[in-house]
C-alpha atoms as a PDB file:
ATOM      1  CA  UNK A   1      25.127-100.794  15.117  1.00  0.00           C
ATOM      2  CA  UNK A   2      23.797 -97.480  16.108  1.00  0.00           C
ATOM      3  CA  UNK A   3      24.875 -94.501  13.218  1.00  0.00           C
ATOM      4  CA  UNK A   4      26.448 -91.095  15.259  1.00  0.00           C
ATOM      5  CA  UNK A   5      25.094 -88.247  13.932  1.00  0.00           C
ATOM      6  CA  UNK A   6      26.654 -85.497  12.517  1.00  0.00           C
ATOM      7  CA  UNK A   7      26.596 -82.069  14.865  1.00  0.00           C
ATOM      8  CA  UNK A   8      27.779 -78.893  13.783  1.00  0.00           C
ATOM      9  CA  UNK A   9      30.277 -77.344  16.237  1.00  0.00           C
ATOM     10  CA  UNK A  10      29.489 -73.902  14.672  1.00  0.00           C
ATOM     11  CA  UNK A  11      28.195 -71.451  17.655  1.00  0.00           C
ATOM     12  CA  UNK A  12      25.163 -70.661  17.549  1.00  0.00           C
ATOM     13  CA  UNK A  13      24.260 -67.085  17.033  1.00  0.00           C
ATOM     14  CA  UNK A  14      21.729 -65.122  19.984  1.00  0.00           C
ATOM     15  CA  UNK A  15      18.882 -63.692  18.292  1.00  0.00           C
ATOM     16  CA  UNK A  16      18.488 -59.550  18.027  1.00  0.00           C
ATOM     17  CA  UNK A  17      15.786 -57.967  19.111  1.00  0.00           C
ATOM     18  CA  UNK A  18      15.438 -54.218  19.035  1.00  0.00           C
ATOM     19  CA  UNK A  19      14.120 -52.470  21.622  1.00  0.00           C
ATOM     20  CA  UNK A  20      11.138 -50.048  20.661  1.00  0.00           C
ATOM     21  CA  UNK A  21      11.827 -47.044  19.448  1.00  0.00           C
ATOM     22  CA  UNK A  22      12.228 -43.929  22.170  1.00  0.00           C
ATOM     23  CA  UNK A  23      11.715 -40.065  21.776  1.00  0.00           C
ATOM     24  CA  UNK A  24      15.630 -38.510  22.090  1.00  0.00           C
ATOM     25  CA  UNK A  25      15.890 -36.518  25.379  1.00  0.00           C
ATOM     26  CA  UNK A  26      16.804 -33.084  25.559  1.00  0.00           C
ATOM     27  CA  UNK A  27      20.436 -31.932  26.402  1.00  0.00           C
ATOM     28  CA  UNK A  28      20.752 -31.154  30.016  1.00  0.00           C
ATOM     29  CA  UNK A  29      17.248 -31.731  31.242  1.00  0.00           C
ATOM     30  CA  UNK A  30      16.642 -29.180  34.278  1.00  0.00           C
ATOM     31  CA  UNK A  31      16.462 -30.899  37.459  1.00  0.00           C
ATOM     32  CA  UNK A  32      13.372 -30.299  40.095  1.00  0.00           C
ATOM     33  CA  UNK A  33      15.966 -29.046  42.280  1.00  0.00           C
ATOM     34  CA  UNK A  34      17.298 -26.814  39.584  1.00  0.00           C
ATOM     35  CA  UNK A  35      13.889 -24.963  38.352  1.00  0.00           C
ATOM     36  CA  UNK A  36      12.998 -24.700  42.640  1.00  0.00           C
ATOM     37  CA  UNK A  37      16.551 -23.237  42.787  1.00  0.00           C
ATOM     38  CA  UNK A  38      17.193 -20.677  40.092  1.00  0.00           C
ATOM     39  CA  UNK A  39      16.147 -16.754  40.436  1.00  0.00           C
ATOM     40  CA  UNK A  40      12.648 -15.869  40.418  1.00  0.00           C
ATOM     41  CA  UNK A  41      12.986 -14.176  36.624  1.00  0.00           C
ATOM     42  CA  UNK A  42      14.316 -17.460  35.349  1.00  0.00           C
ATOM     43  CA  UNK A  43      11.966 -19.578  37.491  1.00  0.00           C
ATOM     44  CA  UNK A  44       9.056 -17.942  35.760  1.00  0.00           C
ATOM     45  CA  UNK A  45      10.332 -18.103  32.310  1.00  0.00           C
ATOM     46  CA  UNK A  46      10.965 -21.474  32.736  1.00  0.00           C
ATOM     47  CA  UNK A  47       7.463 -22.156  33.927  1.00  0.00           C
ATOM     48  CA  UNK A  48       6.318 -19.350  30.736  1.00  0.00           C
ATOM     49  CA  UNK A  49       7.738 -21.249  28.215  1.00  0.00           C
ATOM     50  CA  UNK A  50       7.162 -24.656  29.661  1.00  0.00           C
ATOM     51  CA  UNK A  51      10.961 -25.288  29.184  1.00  0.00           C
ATOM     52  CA  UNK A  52      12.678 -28.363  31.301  1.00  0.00           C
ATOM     53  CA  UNK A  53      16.059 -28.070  29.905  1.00  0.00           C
ATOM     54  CA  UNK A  54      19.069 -25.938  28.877  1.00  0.00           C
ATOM     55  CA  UNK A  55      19.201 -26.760  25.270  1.00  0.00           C
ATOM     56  CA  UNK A  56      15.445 -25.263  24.876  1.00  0.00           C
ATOM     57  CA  UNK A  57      16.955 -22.379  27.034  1.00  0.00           C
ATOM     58  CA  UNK A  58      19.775 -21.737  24.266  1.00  0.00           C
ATOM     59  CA  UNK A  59      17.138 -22.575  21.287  1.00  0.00           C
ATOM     60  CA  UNK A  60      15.114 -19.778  22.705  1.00  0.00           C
ATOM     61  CA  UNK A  61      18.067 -17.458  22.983  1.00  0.00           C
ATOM     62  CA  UNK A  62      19.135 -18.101  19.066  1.00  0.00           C
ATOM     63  CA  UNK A  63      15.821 -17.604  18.409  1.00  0.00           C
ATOM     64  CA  UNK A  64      15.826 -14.229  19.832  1.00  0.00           C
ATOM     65  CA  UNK A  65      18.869 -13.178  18.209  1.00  0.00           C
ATOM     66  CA  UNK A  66      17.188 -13.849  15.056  1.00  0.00           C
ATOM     67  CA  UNK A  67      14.808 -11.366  15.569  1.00  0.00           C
ATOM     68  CA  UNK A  68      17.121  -8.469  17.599  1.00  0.00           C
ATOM     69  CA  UNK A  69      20.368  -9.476  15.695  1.00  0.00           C
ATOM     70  CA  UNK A  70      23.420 -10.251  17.086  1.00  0.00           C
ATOM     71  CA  UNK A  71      26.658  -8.243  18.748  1.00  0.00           C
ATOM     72  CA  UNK A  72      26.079  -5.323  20.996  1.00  0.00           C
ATOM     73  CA  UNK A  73      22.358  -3.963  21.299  1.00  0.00           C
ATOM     74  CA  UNK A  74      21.744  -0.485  21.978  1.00  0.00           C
ATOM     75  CA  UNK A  75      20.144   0.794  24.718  1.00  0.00           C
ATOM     76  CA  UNK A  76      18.543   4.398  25.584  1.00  0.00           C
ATOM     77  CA  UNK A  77      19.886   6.420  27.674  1.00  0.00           C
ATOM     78  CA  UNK A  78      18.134   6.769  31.153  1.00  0.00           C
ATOM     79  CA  UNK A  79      18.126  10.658  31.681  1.00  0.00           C
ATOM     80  CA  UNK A  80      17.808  13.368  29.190  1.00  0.00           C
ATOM     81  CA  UNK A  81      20.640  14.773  30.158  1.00  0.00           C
ATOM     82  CA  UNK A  82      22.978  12.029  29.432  1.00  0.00           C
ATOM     83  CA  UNK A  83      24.745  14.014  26.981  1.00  0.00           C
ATOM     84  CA  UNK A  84      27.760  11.564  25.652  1.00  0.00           C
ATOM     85  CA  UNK A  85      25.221   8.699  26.112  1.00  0.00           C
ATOM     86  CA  UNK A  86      22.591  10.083  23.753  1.00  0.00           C
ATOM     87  CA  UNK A  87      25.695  11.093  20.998  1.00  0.00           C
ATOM     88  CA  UNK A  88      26.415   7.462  21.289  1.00  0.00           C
ATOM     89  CA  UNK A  89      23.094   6.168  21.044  1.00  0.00           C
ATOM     90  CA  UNK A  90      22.649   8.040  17.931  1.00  0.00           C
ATOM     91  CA  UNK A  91      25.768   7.634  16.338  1.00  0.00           C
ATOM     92  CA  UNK A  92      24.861   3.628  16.922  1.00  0.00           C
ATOM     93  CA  UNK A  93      21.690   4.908  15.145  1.00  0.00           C
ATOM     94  CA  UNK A  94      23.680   5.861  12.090  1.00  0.00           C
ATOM     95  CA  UNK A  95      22.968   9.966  12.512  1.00  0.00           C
ATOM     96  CA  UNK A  96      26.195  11.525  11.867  1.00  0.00           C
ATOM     97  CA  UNK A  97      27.210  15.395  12.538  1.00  0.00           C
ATOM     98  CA  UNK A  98      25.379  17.871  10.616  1.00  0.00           C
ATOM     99  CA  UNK A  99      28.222  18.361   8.560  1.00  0.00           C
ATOM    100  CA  UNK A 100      28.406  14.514   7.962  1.00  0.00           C
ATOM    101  CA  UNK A 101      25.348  15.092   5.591  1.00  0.00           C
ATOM    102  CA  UNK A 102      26.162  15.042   2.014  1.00  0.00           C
ATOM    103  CA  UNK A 103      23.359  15.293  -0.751  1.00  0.00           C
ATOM    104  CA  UNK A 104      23.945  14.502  -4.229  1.00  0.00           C
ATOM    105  CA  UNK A 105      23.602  17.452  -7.063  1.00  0.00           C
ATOM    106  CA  UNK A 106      20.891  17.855  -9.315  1.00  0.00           C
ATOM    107  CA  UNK A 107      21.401  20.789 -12.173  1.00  0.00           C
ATOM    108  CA  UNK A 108      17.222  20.379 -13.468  1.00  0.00           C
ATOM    109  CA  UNK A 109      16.806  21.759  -9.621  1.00  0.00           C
ATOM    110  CA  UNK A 110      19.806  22.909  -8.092  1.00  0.00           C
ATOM    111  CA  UNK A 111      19.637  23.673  -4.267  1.00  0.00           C
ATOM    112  CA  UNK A 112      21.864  26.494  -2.830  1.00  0.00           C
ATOM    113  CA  UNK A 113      24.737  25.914   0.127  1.00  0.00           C
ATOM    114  CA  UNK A 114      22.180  28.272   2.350  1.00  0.00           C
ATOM    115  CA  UNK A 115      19.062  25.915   1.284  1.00  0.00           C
ATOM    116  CA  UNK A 116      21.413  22.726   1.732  1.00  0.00           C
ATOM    117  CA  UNK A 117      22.466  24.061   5.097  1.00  0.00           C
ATOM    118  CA  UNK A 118      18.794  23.907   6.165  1.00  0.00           C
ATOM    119  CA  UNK A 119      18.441  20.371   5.428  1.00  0.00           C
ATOM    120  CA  UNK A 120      21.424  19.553   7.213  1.00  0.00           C
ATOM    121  CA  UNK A 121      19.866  20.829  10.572  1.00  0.00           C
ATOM    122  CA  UNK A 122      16.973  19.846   9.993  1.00  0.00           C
ATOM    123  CA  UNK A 123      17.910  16.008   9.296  1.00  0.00           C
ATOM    124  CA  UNK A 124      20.484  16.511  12.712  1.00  0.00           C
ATOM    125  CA  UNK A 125      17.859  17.968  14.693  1.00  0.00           C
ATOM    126  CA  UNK A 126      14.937  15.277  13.772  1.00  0.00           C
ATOM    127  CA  UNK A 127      18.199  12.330  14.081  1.00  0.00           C
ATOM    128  CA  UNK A 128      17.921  11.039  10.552  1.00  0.00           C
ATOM    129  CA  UNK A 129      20.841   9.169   9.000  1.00  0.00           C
ATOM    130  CA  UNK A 130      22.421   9.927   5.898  1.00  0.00           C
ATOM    131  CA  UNK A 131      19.840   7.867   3.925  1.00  0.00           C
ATOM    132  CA  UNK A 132      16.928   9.562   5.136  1.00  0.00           C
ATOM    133  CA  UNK A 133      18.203  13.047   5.076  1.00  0.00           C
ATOM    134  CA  UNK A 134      19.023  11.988   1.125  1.00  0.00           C
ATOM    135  CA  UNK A 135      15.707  10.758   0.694  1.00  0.00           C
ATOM    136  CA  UNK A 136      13.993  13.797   2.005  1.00  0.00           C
ATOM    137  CA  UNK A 137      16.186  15.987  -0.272  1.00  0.00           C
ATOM    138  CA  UNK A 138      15.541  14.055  -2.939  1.00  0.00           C
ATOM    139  CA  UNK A 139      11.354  13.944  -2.026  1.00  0.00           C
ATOM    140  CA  UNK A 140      11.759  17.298  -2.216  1.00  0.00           C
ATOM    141  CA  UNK A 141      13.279  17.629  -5.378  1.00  0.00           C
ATOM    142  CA  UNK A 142      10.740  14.955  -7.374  1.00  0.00           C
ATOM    143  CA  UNK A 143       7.541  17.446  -6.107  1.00  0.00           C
ATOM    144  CA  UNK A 144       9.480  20.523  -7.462  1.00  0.00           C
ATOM    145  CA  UNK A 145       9.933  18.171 -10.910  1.00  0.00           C
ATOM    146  CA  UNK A 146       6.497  17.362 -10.990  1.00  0.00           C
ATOM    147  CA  UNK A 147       5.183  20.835 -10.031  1.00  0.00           C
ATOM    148  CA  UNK A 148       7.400  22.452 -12.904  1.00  0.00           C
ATOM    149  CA  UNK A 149       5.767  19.613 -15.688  1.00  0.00           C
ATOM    150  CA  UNK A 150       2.613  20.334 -14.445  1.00  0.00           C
ATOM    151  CA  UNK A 151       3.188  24.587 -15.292  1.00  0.00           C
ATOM    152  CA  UNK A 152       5.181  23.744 -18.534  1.00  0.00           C
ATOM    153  CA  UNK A 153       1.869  21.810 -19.514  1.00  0.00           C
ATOM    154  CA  UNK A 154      -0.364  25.031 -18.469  1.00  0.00           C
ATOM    155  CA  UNK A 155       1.840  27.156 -19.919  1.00  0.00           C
ATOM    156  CA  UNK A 156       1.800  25.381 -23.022  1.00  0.00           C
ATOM    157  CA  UNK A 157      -1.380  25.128 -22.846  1.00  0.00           C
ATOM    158  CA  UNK A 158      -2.048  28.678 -22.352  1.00  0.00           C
ATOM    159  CA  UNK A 159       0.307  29.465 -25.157  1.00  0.00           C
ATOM    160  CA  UNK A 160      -1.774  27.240 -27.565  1.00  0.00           C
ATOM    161  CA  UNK A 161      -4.888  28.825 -26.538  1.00  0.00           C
ATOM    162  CA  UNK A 162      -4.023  32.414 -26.762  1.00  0.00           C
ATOM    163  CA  UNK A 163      -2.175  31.730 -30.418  1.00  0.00           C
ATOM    164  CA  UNK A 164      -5.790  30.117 -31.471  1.00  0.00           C
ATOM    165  CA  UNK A 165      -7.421  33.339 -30.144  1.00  0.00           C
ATOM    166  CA  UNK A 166      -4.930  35.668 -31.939  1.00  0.00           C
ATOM    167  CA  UNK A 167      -5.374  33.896 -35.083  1.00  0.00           C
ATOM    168  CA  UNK A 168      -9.223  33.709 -34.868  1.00  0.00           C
ATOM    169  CA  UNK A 169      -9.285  37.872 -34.175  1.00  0.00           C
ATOM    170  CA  UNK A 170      -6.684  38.052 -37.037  1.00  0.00           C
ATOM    171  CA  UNK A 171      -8.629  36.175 -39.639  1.00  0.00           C
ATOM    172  CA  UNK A 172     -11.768  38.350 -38.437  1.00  0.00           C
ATOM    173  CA  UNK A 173      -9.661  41.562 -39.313  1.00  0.00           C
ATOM    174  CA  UNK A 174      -8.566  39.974 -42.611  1.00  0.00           C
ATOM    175  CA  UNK A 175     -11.927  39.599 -43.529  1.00  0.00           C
ATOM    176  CA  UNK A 176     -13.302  43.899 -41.675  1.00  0.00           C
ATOM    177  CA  UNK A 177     -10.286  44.793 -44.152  1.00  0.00           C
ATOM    178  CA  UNK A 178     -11.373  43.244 -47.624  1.00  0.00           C
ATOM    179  CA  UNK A 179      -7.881  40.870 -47.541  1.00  0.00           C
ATOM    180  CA  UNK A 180      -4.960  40.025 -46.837  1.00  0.00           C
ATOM    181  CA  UNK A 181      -3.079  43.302 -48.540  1.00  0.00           C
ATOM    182  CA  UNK A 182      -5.368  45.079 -46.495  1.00  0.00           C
ATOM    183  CA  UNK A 183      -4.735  44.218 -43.328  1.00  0.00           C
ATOM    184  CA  UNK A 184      -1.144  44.412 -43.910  1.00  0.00           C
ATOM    185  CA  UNK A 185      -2.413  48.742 -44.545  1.00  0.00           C
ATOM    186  CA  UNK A 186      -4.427  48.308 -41.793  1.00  0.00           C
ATOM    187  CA  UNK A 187      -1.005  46.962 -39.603  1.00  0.00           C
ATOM    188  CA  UNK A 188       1.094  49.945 -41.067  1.00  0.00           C
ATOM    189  CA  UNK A 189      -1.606  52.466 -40.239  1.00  0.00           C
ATOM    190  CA  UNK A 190      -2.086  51.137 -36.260  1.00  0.00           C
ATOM    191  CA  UNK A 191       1.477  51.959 -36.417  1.00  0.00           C
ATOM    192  CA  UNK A 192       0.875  55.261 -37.051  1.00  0.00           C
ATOM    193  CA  UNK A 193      -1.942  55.401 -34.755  1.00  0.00           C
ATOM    194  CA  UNK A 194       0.628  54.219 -32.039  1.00  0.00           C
ATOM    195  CA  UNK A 195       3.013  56.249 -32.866  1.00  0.00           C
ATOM    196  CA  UNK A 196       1.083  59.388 -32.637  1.00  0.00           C
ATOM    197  CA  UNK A 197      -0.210  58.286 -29.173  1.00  0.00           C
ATOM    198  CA  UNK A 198       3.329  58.222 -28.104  1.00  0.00           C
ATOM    199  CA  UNK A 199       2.663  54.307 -27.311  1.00  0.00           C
ATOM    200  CA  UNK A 200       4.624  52.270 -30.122  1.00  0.00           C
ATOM    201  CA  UNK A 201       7.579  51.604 -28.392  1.00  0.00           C
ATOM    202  CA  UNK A 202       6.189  50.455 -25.221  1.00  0.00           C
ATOM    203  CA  UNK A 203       3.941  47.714 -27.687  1.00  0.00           C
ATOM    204  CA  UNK A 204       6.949  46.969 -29.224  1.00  0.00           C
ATOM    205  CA  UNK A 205       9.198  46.205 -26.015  1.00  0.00           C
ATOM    206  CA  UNK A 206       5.873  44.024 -24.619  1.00  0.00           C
ATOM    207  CA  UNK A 207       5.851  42.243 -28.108  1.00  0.00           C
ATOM    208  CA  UNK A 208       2.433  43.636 -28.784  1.00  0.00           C
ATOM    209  CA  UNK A 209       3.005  45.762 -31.565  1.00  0.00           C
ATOM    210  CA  UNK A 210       1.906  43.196 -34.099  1.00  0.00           C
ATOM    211  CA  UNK A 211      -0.725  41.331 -32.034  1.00  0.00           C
ATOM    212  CA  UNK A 212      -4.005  41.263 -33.781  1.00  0.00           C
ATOM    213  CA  UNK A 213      -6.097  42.574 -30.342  1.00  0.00           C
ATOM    214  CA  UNK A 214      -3.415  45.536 -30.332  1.00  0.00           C
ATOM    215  CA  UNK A 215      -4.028  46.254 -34.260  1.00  0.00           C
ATOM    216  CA  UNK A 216      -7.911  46.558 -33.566  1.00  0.00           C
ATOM    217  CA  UNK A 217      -7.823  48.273 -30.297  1.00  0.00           C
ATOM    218  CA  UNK A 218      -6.037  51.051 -32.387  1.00  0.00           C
ATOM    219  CA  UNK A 219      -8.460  50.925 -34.982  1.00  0.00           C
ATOM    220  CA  UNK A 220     -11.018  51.356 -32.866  1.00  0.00           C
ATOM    221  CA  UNK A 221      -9.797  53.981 -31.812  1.00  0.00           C
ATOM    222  CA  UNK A 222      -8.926  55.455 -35.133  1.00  0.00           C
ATOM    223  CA  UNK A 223     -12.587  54.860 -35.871  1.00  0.00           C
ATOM    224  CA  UNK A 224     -13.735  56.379 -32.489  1.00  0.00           C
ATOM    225  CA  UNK A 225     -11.504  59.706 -32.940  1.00  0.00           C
ATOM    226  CA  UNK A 226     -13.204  62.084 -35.969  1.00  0.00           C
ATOM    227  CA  UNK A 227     -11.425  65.648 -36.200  1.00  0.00           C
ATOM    228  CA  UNK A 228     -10.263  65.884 -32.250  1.00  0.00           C
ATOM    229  CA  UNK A 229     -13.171  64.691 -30.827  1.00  0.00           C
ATOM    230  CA  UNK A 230     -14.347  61.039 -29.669  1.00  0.00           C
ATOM    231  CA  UNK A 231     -17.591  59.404 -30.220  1.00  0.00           C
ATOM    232  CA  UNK A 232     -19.343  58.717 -27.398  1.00  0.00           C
ATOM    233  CA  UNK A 233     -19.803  55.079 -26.203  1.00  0.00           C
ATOM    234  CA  UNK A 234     -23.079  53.703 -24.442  1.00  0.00           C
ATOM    235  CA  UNK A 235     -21.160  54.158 -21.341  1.00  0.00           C
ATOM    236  CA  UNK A 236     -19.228  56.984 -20.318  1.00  0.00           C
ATOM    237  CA  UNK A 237     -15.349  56.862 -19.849  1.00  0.00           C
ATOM    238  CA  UNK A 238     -14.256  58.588 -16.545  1.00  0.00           C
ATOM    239  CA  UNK A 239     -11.252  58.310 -14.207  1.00  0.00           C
ATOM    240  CA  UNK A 240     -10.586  60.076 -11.182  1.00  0.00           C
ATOM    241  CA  UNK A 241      -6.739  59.581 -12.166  1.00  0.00           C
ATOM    242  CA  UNK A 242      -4.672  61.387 -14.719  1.00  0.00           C
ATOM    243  CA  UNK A 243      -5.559  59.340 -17.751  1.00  0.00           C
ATOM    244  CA  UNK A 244      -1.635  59.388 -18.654  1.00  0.00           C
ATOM    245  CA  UNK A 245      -0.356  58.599 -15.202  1.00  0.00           C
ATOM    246  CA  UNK A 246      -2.890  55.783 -15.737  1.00  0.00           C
ATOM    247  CA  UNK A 247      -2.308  54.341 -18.675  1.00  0.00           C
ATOM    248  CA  UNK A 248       1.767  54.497 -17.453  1.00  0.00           C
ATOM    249  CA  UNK A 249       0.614  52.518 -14.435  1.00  0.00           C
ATOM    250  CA  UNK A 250      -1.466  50.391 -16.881  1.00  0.00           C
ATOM    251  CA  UNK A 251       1.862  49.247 -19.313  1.00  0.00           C
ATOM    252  CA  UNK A 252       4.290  49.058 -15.896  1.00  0.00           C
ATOM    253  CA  UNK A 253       1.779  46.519 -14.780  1.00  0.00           C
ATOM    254  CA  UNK A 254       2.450  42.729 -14.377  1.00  0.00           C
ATOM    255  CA  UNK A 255      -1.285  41.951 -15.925  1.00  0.00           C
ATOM    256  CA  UNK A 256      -0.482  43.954 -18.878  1.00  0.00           C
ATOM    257  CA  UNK A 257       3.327  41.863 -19.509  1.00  0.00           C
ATOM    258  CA  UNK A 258       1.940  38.830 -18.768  1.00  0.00           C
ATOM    259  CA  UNK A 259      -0.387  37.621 -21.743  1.00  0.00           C
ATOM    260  CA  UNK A 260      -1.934  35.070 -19.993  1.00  0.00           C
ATOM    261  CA  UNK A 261      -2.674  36.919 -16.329  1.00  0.00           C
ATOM    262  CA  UNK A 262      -6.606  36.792 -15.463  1.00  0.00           C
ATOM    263  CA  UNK A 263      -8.209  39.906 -15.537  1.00  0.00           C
ATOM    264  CA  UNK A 264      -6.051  41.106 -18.878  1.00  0.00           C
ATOM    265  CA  UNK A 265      -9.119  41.337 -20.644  1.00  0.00           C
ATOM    266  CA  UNK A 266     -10.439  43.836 -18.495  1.00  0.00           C
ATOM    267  CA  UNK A 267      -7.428  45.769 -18.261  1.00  0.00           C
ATOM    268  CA  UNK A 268      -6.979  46.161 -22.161  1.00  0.00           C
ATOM    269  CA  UNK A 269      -9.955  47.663 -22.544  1.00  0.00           C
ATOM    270  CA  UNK A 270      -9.767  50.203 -20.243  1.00  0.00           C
ATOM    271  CA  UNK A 271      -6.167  50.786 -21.928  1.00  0.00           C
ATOM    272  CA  UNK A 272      -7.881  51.328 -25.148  1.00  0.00           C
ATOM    273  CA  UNK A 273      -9.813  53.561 -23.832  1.00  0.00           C
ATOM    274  CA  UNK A 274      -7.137  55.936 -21.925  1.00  0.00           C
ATOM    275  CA  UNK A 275      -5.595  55.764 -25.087  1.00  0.00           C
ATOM    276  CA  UNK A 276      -8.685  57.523 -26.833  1.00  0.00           C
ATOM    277  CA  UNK A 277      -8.655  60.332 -24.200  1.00  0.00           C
ATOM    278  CA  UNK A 278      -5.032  60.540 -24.685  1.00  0.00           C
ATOM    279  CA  UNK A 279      -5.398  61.076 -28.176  1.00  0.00           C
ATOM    280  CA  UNK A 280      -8.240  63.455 -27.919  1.00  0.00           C
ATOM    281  CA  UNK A 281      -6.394  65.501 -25.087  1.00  0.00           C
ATOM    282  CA  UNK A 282      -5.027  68.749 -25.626  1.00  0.00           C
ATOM    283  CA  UNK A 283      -1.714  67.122 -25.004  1.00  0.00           C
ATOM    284  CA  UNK A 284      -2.529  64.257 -27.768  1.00  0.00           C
ATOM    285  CA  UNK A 285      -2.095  65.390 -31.795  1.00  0.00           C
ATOM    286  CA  UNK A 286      -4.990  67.010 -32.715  1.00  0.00           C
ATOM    287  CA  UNK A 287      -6.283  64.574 -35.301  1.00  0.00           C
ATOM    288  CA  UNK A 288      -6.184  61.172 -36.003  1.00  0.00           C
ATOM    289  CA  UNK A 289      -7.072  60.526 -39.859  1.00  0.00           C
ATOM    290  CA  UNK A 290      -9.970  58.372 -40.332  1.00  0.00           C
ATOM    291  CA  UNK A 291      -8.282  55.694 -43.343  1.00  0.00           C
END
């Protein structure tokens, strides 16, 4: 007897096979008909940037807008004399009205309203915005910092170096004199030397009256002047001027206030030596003791 076999019922399943793998189309591929079709600027973008479809065409418009940014763009006016359109295009610009400009105070260099006032016109004339007109001001102010370190510094400088000088001439005097207690005579009796030249107070009012150039100059001349007359010098002294309208012009000068002015050098000596004609003048006492 022939055995039935046993058969599953169970469907049988259709095997899956995937289809090979395709490159995803753009969205809204251009048609031939389209790209013949569309206005001559588009049609030659289109063929520019070798785009076939409108998603590239929106791609490339983000992309843009990356770049420009986004909202309303701004645009130059046409004409010149487009008035209201060039206010507008530089109010877009962020340049404000010339009394829209507000600069920030600094007391180590204060600017006036009338200086201020300049730099507002200035800033509305060359269309800054508020940030660049600050920044200018502010330029401005960092070179006037740096330009009032650097004359401190020579000042200082020049301070240092004359003090040196004035102690080096001092400690030579200390020495002509036989001491310090001498000097200190030889300061009293300059004083008297001044004094009798009629000069004292201006030294005094200049700050000179102690400085140790000032206390030889008068002892030179002290040493210069014997019983109303002067020793002559290896080189003659002679001025076409009045030698006391000189000498006044001499002490009213700036070269003579200012300590460290170029040519001061110069200018004291010929002071010393208007002050030993003055002194030997018939105007001038008629003797200056010899100490």
């Amino acid at each position: 007897m022939t055995e039935l076999l046993d058969v599953s019922t169970e469907s049988v399943k259709t095997a899956q096979t995937e289809a090979p793998g395709t490159e995803p189309t753009s969205w809204m591929p251009l048609s031939e008909e389209q790209r013949n079709t569309a206005p001559e600027a588009v049609k030659n973008l289109l063929e520019a940037k070798k785009w076939t479809s409108s998603e590239e065409i929106a791609t490339g418009y983000t992309d843009l807008e990356k770049i420009l940014g986004k909202g309303d763009h701004i645009f130059k006016p046409e004409s010149p004399d487009d008035v209201d359109g060039w206010t507008k295009y530089w109010q877009q610009l962020g340049v404000p009205e010339e009394a829209g400009y507000e600069f920030e105070a600094d007391e180590t260099v204060p600017f006036d309203d009338a200086l201020l006032g300049r730099f507002r016109k200035f800033a509305k004339d060359t269309h800054l915005n508020k940030e660049q007109a600050s920044g200018i001001v502010q330029f401005q102010r960092d070179i006037i910092k740096e330009v009032m370190a650097s004359e401190a510094d020579a000042e200082a400088t020049a301070l240092e170096t004359s003090e040196s000088e004035k102690e080096t001439i001092r400690k030579a005097l200390v020495t002509k004199a036989g001491g310090e207690v001498a000097y200190q005579n030889m300061m009293i009796e300059s004083r008297q030397i001044a004094d009798e030249l009629g000069i004292y107070t201006t030294l005094e009012k200049k700050g000179l009256a102690s400085d140790p150039e000032i206390i030889g100059m008068l002892q030179e001349i002290k040493n210069r002047t014997k019983e109303g007359t002067i020793i002559k010098v290896d080189e003659p002294v002679t001025s076409a001027k009045d030698p006391k309208a000189e000498l006044k012009e001499i002490t009213e000068s700036e070269i003579f206030k200012n300590k460290f002015a170029p040519g001061r050098k110069e200018l004291m000596k010929r002071y010393m030596e208007l002050c030993t004609i003055v002194g030997n003048s018939e105007n001038a006492p008629k003797r200056v003791q010899d100490g």
